[in-house]
PDB file of N, CA and C in Angstrom:
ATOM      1  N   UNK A   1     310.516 -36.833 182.508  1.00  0.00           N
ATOM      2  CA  UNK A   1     310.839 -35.516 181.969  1.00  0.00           C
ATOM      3  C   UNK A   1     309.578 -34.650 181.971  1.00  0.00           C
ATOM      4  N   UNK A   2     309.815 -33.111 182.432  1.00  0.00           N
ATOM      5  CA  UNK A   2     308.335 -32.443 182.373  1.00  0.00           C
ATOM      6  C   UNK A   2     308.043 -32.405 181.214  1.00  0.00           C
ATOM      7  N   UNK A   3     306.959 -31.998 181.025  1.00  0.00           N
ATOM      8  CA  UNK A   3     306.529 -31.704 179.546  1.00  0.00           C
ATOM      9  C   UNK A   3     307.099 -30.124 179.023  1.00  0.00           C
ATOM     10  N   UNK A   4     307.169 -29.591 180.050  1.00  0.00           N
ATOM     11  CA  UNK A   4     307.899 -27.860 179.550  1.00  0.00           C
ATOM     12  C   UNK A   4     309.288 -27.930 179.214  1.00  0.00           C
ATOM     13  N   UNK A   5     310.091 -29.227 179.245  1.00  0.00           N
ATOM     14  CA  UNK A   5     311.282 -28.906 179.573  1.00  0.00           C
ATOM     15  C   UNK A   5     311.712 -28.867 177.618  1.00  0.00           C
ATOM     16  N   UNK A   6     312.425 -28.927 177.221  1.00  0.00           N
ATOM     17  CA  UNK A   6     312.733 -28.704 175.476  1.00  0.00           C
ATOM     18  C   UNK A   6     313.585 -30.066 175.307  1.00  0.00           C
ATOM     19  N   UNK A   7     313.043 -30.192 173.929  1.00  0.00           N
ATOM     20  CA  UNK A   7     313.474 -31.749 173.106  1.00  0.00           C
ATOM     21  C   UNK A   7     314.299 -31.309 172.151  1.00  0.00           C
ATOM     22  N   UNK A   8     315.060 -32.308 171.356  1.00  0.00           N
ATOM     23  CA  UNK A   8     315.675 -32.104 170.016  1.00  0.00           C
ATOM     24  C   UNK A   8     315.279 -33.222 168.862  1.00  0.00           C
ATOM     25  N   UNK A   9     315.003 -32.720 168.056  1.00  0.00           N
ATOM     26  CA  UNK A   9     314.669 -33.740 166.977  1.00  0.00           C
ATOM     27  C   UNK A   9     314.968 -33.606 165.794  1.00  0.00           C
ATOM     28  N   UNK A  10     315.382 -34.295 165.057  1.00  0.00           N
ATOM     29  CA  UNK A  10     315.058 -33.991 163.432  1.00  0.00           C
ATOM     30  C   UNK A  10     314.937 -35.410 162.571  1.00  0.00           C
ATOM     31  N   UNK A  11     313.453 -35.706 163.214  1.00  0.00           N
ATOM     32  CA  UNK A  11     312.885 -36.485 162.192  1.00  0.00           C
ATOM     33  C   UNK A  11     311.850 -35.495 161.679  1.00  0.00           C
ATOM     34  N   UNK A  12     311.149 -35.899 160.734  1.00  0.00           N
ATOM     35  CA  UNK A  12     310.502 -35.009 159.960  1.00  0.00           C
ATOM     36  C   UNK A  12     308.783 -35.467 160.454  1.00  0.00           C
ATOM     37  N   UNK A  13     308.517 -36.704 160.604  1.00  0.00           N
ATOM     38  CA  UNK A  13     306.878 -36.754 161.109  1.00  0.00           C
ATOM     39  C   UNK A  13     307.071 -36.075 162.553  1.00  0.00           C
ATOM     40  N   UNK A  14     308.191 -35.831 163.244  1.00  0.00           N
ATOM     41  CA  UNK A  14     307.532 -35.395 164.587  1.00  0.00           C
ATOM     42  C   UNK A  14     307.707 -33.846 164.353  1.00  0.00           C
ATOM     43  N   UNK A  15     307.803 -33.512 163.739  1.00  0.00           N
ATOM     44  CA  UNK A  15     308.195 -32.215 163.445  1.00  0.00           C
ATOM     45  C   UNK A  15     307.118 -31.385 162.975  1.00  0.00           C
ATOM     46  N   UNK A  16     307.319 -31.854 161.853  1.00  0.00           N
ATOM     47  CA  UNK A  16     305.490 -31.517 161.213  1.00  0.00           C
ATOM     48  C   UNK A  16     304.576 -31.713 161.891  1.00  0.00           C
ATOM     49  N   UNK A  17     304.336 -32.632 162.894  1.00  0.00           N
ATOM     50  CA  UNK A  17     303.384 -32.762 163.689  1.00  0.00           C
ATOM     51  C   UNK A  17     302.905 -31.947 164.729  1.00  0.00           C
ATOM     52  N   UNK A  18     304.219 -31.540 165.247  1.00  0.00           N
ATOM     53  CA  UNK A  18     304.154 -30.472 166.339  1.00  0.00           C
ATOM     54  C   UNK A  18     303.549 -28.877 165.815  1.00  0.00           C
ATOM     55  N   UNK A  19     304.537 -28.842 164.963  1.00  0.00           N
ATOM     56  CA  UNK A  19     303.980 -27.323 163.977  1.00  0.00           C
ATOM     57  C   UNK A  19     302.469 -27.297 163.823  1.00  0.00           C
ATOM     58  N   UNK A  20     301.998 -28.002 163.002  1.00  0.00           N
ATOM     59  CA  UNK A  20     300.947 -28.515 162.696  1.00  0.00           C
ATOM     60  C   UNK A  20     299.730 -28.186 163.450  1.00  0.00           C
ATOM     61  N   UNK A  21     300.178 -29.311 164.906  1.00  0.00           N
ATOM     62  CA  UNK A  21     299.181 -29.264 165.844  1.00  0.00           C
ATOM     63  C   UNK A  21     299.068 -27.644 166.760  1.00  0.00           C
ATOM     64  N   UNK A  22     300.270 -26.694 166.158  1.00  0.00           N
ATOM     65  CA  UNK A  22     299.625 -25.661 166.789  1.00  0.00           C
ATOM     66  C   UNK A  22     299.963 -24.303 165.767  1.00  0.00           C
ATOM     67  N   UNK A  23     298.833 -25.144 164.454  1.00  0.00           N
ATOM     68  CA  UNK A  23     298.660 -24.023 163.162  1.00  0.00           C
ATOM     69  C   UNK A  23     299.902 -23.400 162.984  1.00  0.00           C
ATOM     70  N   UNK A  24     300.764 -23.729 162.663  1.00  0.00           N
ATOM     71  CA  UNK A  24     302.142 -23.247 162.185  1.00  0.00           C
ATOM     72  C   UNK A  24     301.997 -23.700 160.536  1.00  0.00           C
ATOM     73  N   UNK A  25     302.800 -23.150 159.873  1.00  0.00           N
ATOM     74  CA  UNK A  25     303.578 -23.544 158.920  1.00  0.00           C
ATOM     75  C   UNK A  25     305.019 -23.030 158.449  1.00  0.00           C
ATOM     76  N   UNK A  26     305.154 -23.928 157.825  1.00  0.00           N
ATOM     77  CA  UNK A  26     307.012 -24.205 157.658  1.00  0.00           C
ATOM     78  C   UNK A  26     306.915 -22.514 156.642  1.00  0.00           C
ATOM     79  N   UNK A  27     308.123 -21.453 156.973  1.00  0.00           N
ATOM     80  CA  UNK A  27     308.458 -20.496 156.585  1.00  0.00           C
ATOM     81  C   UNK A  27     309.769 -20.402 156.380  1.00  0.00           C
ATOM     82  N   UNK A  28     310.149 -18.960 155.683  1.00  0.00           N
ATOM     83  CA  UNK A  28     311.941 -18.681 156.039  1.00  0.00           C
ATOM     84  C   UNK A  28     311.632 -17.152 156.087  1.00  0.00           C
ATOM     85  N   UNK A  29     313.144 -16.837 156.360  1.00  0.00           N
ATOM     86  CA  UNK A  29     313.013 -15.269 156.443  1.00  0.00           C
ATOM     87  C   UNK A  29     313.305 -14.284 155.690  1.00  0.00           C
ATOM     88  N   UNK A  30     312.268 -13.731 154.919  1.00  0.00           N
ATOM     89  CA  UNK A  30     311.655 -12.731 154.021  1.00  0.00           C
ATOM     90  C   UNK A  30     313.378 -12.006 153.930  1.00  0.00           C
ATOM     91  N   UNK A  31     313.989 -12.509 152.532  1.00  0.00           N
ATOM     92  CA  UNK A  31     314.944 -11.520 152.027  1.00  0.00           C
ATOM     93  C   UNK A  31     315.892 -12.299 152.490  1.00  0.00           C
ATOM     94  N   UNK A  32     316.249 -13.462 152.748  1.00  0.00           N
ATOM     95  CA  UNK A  32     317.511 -14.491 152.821  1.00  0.00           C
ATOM     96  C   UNK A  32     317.582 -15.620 151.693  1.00  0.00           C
ATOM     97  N   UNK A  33     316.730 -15.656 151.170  1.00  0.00           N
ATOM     98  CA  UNK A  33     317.220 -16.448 150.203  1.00  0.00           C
ATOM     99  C   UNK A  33     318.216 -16.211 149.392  1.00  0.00           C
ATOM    100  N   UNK A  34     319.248 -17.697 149.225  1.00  0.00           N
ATOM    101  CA  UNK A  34     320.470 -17.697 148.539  1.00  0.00           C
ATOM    102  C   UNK A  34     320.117 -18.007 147.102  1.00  0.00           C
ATOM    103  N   UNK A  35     319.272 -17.493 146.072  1.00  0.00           N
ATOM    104  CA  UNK A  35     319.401 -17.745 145.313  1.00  0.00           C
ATOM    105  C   UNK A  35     317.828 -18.257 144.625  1.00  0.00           C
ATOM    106  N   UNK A  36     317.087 -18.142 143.347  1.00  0.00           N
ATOM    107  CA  UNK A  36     315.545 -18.591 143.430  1.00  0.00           C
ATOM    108  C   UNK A  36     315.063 -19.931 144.180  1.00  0.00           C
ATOM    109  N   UNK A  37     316.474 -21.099 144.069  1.00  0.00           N
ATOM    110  CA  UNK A  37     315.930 -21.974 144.296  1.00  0.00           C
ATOM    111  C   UNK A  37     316.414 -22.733 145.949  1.00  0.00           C
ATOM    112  N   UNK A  38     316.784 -21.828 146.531  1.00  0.00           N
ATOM    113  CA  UNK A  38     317.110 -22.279 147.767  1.00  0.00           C
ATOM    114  C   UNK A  38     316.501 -21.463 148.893  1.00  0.00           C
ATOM    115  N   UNK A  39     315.611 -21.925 149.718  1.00  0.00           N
ATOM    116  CA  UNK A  39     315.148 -21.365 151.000  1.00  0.00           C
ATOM    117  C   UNK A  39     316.558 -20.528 152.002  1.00  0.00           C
ATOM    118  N   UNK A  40     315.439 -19.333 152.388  1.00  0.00           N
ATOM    119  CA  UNK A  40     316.415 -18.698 153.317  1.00  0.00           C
ATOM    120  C   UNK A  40     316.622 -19.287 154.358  1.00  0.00           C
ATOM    121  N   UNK A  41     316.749 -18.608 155.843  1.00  0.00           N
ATOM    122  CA  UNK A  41     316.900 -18.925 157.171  1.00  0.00           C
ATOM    123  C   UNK A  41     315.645 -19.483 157.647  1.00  0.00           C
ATOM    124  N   UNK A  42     315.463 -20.497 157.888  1.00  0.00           N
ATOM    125  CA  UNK A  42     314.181 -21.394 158.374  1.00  0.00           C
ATOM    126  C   UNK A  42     313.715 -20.990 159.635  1.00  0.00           C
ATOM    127  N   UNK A  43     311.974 -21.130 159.310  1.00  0.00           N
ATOM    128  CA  UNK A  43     311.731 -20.804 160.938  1.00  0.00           C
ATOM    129  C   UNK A  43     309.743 -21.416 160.612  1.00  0.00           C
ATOM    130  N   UNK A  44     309.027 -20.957 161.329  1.00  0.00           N
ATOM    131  CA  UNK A  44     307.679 -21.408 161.468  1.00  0.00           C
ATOM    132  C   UNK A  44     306.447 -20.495 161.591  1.00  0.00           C
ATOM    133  N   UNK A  45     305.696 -20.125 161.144  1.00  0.00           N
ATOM    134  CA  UNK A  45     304.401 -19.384 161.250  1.00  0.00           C
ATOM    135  C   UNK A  45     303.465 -19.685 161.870  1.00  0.00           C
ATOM    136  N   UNK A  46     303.521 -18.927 162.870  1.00  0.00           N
ATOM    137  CA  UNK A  46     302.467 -18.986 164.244  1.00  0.00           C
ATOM    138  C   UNK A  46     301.380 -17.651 164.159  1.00  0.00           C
ATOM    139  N   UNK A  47     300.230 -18.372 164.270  1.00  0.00           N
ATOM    140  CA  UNK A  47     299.086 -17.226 164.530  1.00  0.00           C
ATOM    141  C   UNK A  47     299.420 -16.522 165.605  1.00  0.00           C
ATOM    142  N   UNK A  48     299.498 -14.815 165.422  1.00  0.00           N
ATOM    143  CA  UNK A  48     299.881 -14.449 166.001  1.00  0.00           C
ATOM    144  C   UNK A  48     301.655 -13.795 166.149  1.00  0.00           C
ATOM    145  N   UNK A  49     302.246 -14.756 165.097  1.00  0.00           N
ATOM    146  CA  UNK A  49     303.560 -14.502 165.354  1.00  0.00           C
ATOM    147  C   UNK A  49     303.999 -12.829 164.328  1.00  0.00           C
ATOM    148  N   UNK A  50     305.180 -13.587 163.850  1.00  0.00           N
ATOM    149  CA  UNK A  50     305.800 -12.584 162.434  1.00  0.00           C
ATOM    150  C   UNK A  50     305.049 -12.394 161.485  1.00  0.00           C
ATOM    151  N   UNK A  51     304.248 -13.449 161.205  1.00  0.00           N
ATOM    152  CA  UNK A  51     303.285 -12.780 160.013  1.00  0.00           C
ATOM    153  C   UNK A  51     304.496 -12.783 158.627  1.00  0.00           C
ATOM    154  N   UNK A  52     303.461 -12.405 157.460  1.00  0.00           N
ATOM    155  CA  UNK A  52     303.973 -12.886 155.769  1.00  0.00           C
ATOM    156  C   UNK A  52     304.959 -11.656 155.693  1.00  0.00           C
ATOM    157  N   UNK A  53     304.788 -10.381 156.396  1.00  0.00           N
ATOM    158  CA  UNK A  53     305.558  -9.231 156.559  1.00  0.00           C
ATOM    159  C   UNK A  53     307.076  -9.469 156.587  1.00  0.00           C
ATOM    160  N   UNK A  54     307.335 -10.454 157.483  1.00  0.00           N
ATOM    161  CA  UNK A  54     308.707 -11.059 157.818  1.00  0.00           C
ATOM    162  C   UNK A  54     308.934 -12.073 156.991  1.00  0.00           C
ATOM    163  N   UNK A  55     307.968 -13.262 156.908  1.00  0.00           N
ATOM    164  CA  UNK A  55     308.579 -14.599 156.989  1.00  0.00           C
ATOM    165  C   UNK A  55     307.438 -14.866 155.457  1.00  0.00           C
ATOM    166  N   UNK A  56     308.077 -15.724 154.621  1.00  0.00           N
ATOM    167  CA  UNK A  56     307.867 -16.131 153.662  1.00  0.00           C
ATOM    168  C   UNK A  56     307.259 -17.408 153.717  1.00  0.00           C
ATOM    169  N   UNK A  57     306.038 -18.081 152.728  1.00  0.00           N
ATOM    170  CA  UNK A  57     305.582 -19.230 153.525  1.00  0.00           C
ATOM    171  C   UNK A  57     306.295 -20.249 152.759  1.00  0.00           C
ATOM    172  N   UNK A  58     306.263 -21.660 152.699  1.00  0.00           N
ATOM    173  CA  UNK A  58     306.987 -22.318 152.043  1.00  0.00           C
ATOM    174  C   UNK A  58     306.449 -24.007 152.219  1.00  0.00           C
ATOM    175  N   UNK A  59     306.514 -24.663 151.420  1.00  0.00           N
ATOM    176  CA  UNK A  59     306.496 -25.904 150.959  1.00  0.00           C
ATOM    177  C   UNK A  59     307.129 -26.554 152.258  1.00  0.00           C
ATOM    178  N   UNK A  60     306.378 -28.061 152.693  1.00  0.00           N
ATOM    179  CA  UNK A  60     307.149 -28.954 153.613  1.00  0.00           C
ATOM    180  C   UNK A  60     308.032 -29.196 153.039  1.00  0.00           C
ATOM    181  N   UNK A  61     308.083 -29.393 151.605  1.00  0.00           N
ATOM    182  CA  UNK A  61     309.354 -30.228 151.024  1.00  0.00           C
ATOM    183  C   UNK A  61     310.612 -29.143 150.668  1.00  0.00           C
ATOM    184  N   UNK A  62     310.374 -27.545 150.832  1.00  0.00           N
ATOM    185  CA  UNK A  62     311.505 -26.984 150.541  1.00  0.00           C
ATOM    186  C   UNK A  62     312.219 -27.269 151.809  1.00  0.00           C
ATOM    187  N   UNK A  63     311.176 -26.742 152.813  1.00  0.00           N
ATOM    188  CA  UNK A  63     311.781 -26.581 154.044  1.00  0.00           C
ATOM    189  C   UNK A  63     312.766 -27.878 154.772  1.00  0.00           C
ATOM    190  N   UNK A  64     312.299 -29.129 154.489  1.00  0.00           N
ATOM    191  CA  UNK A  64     312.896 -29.677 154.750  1.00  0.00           C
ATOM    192  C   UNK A  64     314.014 -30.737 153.749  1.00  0.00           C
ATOM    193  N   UNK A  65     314.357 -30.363 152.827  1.00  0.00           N
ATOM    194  CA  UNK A  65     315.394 -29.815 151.885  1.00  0.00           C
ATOM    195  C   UNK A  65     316.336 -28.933 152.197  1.00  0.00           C
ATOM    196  N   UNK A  66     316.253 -27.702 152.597  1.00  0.00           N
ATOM    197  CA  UNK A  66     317.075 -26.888 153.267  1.00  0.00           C
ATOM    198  C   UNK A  66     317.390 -27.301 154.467  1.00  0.00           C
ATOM    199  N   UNK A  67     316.844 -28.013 155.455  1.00  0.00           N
ATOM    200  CA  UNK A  67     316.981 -28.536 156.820  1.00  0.00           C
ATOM    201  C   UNK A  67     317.865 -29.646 156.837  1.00  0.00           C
ATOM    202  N   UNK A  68     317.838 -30.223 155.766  1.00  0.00           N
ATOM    203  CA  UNK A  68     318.769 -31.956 155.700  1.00  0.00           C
ATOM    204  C   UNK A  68     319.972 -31.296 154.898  1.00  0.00           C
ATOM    205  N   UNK A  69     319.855 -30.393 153.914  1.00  0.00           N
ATOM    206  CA  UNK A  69     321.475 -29.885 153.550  1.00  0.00           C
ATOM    207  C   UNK A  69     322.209 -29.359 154.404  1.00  0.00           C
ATOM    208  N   UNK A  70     321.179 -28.645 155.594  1.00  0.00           N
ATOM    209  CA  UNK A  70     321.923 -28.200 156.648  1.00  0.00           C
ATOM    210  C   UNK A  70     322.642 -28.909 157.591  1.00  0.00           C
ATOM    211  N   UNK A  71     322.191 -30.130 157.621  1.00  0.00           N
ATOM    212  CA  UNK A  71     322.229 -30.965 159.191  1.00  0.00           C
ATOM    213  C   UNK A  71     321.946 -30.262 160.081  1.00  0.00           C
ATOM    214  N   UNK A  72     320.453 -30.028 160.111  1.00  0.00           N
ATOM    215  CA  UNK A  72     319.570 -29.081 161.312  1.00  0.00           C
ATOM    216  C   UNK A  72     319.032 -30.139 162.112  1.00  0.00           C
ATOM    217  N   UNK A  73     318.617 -29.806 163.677  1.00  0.00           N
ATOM    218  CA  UNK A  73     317.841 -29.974 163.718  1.00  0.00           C
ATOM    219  C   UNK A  73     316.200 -29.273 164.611  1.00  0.00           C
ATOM    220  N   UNK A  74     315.867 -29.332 165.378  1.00  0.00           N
ATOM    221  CA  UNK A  74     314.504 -28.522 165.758  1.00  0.00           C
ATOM    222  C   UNK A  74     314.657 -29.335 167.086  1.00  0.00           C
ATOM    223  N   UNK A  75     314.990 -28.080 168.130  1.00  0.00           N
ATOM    224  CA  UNK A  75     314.960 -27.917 169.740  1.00  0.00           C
ATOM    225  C   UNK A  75     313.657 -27.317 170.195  1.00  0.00           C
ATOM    226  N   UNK A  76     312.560 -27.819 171.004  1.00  0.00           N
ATOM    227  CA  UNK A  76     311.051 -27.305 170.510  1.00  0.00           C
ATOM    228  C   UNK A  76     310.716 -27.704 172.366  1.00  0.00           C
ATOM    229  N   UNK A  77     309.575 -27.213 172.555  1.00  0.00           N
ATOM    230  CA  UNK A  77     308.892 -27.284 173.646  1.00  0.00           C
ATOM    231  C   UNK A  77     307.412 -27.956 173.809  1.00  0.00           C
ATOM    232  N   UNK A  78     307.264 -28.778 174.122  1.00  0.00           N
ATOM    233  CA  UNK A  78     305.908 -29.396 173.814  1.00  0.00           C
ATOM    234  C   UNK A  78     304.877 -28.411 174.750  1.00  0.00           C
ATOM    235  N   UNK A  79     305.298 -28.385 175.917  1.00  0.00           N
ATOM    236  CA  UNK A  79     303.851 -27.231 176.512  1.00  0.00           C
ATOM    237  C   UNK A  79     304.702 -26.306 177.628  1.00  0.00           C
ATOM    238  N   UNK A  80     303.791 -25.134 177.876  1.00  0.00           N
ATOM    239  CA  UNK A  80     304.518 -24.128 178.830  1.00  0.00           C
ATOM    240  C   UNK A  80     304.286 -24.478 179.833  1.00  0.00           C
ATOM    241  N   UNK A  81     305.158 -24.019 180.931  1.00  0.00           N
ATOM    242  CA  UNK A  81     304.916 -24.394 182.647  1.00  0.00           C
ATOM    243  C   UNK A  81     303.429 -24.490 182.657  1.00  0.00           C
ATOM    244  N   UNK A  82     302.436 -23.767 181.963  1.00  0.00           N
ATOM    245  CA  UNK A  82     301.114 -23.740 182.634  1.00  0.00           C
ATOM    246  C   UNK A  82     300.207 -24.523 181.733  1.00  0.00           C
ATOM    247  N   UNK A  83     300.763 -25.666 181.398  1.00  0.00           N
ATOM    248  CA  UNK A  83     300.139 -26.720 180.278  1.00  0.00           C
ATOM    249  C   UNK A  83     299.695 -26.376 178.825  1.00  0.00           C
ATOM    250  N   UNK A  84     299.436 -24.997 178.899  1.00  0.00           N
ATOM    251  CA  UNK A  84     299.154 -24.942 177.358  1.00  0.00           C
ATOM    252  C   UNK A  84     300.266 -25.135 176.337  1.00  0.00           C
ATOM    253  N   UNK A  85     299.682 -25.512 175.292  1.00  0.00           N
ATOM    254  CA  UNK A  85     300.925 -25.401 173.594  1.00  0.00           C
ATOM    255  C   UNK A  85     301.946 -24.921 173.849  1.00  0.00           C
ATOM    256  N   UNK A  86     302.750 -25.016 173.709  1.00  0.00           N
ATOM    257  CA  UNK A  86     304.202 -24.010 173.684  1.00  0.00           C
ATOM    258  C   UNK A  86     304.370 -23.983 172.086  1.00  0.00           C
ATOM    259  N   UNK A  87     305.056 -22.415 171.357  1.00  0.00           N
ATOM    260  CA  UNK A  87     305.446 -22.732 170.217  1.00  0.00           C
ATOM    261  C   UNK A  87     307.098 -22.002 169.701  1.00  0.00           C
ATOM    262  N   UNK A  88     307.620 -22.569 171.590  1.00  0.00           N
ATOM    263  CA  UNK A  88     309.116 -22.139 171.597  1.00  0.00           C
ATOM    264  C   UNK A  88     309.595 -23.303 170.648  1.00  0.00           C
ATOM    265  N   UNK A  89     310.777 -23.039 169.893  1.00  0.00           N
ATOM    266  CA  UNK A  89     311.575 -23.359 168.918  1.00  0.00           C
ATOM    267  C   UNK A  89     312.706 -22.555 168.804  1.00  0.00           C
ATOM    268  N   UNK A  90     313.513 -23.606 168.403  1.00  0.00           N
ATOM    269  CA  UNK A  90     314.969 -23.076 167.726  1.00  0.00           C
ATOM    270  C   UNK A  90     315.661 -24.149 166.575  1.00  0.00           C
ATOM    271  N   UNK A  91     315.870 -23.634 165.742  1.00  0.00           N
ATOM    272  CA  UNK A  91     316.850 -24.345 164.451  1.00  0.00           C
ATOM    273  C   UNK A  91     318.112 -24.706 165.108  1.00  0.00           C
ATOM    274  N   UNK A  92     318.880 -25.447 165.328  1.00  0.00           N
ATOM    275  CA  UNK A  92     320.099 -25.469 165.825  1.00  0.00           C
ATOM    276  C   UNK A  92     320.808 -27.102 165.235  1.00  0.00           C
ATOM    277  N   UNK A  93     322.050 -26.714 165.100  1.00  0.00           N
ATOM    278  CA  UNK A  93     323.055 -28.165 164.331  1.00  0.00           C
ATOM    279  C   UNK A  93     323.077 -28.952 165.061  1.00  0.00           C
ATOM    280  N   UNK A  94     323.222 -29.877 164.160  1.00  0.00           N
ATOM    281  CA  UNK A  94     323.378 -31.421 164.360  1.00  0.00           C
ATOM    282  C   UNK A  94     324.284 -32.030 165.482  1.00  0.00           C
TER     283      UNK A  94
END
């Protein structure tokens, strides 16, 4: 399999790992939350990306709390055609 081509996962060490390894952190989107104690629409903070403007930052453990009530899981790209990082992603069901 190339390395550009997209995976699906939802275990939680490979997940975090990936984010991680390219300065992300676990977010949601600024003004979806259902309520104080439930995360909105999940997504990831990339240097460079949406920024705190959009996306709200958040706890590994909310985020993936909201991710397992969902039965989510994370469709991701390990590197772009031209070898660098990729930090394509998508949330998508189980």
């Amino acid at each position: 399999m190339d390395m550009n081509e997209a995976k699906t996962t939802f275990d939680h060490d490979t997940i975090r790992k990936w984010v991680e390894e390219r300065d992300g952190v676990p977010a949601t989107v600024a003004g979806t939350e259902s309520g104080a104690d439930e995360a909105g629409i999940l997504r990831f903070d990339f240097p460079g990306g949406a920024g705190e403007d959009e996306l709200t930052h958040i706890s590994w453990d909310e985020w993936f709390e909201k991710f397992e009530n969902e039965s989510l899981a994370l469709l991701y790209q390990d590197e772009k055609s031209g070898g660098e990082p990729s930090t394509f992603f998508k949330i998508v069901g189980r």
